[in-house]
N, C-alpha and C. Protein backbone atom coordinates (compact mmCIF):
# COMPACT_ATOMS: atom_id res chain seq x y z
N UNK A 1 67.75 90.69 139.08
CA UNK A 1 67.29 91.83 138.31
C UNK A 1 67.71 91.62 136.86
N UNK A 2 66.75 91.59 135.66
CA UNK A 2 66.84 91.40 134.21
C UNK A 2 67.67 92.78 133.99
N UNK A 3 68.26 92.51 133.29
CA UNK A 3 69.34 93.93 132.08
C UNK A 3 68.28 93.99 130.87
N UNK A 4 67.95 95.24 130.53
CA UNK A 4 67.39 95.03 129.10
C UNK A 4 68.17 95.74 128.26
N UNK A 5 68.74 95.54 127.82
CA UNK A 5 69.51 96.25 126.03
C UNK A 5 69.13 98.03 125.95
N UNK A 6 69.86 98.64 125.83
CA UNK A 6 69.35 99.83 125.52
C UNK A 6 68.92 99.72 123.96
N UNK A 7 69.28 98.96 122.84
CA UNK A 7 68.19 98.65 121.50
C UNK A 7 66.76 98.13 121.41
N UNK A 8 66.53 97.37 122.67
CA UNK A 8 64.96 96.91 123.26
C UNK A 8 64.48 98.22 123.65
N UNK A 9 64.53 99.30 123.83
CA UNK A 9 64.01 100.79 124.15
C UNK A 9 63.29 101.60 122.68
N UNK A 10 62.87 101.75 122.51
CA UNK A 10 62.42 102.41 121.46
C UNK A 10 62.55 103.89 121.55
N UNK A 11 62.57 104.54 122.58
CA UNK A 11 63.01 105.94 122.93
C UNK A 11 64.53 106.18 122.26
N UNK A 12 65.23 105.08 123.41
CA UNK A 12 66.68 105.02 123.29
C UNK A 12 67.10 104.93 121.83
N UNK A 13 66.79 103.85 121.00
CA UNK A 13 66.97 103.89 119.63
C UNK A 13 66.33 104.39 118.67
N UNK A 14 65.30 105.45 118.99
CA UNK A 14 65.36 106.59 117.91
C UNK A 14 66.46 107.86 118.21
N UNK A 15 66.70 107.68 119.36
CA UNK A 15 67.34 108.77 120.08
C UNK A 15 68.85 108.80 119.18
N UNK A 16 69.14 107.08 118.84
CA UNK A 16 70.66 106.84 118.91
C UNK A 16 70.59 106.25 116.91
N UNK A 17 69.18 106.39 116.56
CA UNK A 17 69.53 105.96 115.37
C UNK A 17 70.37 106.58 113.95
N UNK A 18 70.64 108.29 114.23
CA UNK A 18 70.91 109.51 113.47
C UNK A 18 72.53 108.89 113.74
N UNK A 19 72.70 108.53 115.31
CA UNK A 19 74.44 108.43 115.61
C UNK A 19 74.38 107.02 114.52
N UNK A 20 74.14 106.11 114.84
CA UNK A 20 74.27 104.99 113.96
C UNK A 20 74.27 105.12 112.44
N UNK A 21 73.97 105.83 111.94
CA UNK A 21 73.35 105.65 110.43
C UNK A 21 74.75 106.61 110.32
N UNK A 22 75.50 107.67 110.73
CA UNK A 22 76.78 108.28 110.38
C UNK A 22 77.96 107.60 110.61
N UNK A 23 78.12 106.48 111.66
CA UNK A 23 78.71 105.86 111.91
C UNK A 23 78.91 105.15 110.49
N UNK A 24 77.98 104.36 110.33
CA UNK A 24 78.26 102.91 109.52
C UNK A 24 78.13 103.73 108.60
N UNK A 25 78.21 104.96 108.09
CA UNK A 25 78.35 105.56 106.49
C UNK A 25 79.92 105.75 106.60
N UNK A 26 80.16 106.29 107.83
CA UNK A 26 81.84 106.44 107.85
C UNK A 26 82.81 105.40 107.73
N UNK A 27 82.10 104.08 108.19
CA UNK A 27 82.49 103.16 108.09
C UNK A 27 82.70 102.44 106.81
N UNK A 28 81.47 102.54 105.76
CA UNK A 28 81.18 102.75 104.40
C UNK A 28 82.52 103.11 103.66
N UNK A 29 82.88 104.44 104.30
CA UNK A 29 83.86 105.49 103.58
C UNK A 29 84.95 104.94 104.01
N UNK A 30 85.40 104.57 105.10
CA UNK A 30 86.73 104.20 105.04
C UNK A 30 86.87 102.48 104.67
N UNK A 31 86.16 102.01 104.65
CA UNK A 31 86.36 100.53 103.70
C UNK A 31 86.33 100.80 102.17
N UNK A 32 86.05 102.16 100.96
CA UNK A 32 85.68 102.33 100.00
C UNK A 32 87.09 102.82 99.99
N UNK A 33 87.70 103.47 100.93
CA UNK A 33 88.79 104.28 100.84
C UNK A 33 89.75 103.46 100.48
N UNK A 34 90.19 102.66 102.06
CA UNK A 34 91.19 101.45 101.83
C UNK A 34 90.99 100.10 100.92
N UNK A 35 89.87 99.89 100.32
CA UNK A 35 90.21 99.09 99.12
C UNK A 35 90.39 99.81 97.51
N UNK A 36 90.55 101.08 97.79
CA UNK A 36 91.46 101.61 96.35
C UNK A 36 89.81 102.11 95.56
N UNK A 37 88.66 101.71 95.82
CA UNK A 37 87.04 101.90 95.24
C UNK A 37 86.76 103.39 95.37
N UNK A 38 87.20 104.23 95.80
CA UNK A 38 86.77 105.84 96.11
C UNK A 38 88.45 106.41 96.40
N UNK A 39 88.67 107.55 95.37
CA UNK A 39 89.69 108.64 95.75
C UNK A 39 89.70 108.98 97.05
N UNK A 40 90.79 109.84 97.24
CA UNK A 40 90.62 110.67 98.78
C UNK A 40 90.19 111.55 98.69
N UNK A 41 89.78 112.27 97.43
CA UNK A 41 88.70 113.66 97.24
C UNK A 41 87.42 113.18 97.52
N UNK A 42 87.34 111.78 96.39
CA UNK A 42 85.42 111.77 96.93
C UNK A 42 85.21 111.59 98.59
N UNK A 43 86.49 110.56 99.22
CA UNK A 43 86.51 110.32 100.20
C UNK A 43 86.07 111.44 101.61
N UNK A 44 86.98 112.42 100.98
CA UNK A 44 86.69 113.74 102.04
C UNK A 44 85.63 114.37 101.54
N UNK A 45 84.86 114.67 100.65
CA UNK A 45 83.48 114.62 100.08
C UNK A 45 82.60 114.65 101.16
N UNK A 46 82.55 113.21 100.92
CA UNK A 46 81.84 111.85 101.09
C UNK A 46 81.82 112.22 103.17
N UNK A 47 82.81 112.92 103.69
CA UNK A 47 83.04 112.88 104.90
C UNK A 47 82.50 114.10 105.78
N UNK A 48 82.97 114.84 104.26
CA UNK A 48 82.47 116.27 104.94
C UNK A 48 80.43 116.49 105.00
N UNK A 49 79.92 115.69 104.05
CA UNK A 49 78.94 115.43 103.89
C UNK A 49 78.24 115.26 105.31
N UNK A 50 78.82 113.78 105.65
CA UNK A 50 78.42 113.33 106.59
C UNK A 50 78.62 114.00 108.18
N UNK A 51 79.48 115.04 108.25
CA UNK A 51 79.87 116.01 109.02
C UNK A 51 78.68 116.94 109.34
N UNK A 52 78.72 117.47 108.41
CA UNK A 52 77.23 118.34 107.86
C UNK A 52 75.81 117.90 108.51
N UNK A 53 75.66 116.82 108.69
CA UNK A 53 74.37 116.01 108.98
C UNK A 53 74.30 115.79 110.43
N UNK A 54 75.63 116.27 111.13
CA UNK A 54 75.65 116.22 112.59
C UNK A 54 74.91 117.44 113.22
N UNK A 55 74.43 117.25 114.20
CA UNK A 55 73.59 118.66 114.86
C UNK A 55 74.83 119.42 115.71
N UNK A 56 74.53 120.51 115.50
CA UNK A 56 75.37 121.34 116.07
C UNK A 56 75.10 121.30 117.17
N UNK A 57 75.95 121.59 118.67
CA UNK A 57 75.77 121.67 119.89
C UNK A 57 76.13 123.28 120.30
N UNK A 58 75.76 123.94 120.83
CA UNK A 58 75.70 125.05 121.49
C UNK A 58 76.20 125.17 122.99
N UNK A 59 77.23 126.14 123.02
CA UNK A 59 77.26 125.96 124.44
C UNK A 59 76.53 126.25 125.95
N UNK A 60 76.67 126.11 126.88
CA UNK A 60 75.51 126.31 128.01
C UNK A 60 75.19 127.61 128.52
């Protein structure tokens, strides 16, 4: 039986592309952080921003 990638899905990776794109911005932010290139104000900015852009979940 073949495995196929959940990134070979096109469902799956529009589904997962919003998680990805906050990820590697956070990721962005804390490499800007720890090489001294961005304060810890823009930093938390820069975080809370990306916070913001998350969908809210509701409970059941």
């Amino acid at each position: 039986m073949a495995r196929t990638r959940l990134d070979d899905d096109d469902e799956v990776s529009d589904l997962l592309a919003p998680a990805l794109a906050r990820v590697t911005r956070l990721h962005d932010i804390a490499r800007s952080l720890s090489d001294g290139t961005t304060s810890d104000a823009a930093a938390a900015r820069a975080v809370r921003d990306v916070a913001d852009t998350q969908p809210t979940r509701r409970p059941r």
